[in-house]
C-alpha atoms as a PDB file:
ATOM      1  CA  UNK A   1     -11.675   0.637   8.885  1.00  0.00           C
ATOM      2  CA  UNK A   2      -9.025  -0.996  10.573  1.00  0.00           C
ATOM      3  CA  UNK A   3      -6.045   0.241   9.055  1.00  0.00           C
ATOM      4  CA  UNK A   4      -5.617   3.475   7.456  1.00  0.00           C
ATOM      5  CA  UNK A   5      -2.180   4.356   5.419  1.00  0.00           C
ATOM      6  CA  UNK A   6      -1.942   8.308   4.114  1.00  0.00           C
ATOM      7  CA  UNK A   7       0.589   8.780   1.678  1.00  0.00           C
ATOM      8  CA  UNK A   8       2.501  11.547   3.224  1.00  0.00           C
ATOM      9  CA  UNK A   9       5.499  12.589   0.565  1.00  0.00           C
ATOM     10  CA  UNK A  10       6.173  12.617  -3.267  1.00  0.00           C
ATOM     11  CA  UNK A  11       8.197   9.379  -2.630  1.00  0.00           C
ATOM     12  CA  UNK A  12       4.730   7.676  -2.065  1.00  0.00           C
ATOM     13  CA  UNK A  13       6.012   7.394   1.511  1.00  0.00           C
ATOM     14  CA  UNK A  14       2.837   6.040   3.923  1.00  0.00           C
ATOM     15  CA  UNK A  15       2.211   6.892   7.613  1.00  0.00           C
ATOM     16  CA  UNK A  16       0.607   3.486   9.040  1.00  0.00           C
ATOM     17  CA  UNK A  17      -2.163   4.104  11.340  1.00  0.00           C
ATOM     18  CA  UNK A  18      -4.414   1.225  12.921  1.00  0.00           C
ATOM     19  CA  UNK A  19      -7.648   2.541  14.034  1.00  0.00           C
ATOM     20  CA  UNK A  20      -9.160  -0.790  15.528  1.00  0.00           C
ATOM     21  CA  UNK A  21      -7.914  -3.180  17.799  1.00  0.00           C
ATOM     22  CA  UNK A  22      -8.269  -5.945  15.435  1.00  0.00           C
ATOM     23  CA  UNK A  23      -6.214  -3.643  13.056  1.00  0.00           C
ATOM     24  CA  UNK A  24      -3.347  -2.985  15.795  1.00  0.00           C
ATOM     25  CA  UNK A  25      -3.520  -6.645  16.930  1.00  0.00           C
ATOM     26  CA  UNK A  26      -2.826  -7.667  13.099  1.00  0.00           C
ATOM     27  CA  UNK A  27      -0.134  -5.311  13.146  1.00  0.00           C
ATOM     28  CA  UNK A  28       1.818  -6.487  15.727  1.00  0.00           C
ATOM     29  CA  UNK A  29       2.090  -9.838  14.119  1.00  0.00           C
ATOM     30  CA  UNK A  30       3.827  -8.310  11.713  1.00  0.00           C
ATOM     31  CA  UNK A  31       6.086  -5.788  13.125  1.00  0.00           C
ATOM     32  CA  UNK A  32       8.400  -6.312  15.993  1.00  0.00           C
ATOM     33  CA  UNK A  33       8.016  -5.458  19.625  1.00  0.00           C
ATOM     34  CA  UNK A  34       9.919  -2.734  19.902  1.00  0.00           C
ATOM     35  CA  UNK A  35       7.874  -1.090  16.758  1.00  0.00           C
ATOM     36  CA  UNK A  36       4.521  -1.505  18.815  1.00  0.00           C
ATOM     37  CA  UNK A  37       4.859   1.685  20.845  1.00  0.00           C
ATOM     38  CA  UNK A  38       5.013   3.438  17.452  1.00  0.00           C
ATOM     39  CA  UNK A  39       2.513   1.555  15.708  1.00  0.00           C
ATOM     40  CA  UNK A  40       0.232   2.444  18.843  1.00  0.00           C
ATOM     41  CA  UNK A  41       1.080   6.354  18.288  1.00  0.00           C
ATOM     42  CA  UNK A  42       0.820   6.001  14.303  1.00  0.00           C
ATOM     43  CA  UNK A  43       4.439   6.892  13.665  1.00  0.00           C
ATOM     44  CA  UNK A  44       5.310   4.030  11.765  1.00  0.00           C
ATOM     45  CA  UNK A  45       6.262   5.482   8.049  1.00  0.00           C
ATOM     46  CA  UNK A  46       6.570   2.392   5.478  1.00  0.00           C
ATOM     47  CA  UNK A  47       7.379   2.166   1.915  1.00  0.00           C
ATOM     48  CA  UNK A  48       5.137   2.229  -1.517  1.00  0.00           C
ATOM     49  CA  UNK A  49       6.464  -1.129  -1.805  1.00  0.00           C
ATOM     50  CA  UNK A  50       5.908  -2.326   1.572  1.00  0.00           C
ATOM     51  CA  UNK A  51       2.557  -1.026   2.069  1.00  0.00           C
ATOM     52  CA  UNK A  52       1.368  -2.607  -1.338  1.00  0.00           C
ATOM     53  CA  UNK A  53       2.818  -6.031   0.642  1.00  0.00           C
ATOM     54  CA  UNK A  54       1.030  -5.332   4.012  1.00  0.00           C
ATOM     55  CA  UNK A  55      -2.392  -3.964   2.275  1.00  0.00           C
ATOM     56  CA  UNK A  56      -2.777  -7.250   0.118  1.00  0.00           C
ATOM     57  CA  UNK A  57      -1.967  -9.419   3.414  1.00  0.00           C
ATOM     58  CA  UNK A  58      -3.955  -7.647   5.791  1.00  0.00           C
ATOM     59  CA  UNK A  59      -7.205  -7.668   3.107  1.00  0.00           C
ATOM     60  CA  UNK A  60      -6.103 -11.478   2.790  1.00  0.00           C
ATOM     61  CA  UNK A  61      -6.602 -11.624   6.272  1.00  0.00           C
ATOM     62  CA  UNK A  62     -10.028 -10.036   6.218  1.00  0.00           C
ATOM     63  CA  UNK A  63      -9.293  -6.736   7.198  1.00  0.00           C
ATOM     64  CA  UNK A  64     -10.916  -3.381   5.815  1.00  0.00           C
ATOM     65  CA  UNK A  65      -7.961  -1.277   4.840  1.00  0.00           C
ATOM     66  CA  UNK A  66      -7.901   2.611   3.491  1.00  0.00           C
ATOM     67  CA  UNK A  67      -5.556   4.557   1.749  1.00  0.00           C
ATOM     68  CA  UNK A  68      -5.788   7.677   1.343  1.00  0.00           C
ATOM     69  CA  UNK A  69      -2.845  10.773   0.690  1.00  0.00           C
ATOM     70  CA  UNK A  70      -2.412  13.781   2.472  1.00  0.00           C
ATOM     71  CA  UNK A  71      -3.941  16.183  -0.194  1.00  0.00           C
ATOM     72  CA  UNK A  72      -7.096  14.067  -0.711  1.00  0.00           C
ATOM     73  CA  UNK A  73      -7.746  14.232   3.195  1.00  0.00           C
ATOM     74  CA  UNK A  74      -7.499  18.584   2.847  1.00  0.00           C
ATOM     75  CA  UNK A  75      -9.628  18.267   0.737  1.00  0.00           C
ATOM     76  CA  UNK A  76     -11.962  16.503   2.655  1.00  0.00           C
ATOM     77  CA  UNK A  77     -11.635  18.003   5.398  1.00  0.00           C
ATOM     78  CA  UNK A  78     -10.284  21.484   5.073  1.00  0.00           C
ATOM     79  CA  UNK A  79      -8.778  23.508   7.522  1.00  0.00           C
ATOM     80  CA  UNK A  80     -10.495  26.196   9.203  1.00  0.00           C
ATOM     81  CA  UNK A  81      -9.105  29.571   8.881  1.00  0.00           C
END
């Protein structure tokens, strides 16, 4: 996977997270410089709208893309009490 996206809010909100360099390279074509610290610390938070625009580009583009939303990942991987 080279980009992951986790839906992280009822608004459908996504936190953008590259996990490859391929996948961070890509990003950076697309965001601007001064974004690139937060892309590389997976702060970036985009919109439903805009990650449906960046997920059909980037798979365009040949990348392997996941979504996934924060109550799907508990559930895979639940937290240890």
């Amino acid at each position: 996977m080279d980009i992951c996206l986790i839906t992280i809010d009822n608004n459908s909100n996504k936190s953008l997270q590259p996990k490859t360099a391929i996948g961070m390279l890509w990003l950076q074509t697309h965001f601007e410089n001064d974004q690139w610290e937060a892309l590389s610390n997976s702060t970036v938070i985009i919109s439903e709208k805009n990650s449906k625009l960046l997920i059909e580009d980037a798979m365009n583009a040949g990348l392997d893309i996941q979504c996934f939303s924060d109550i799907s990942m508990l559930d895979v991987f639940p937290k240890n009490n």
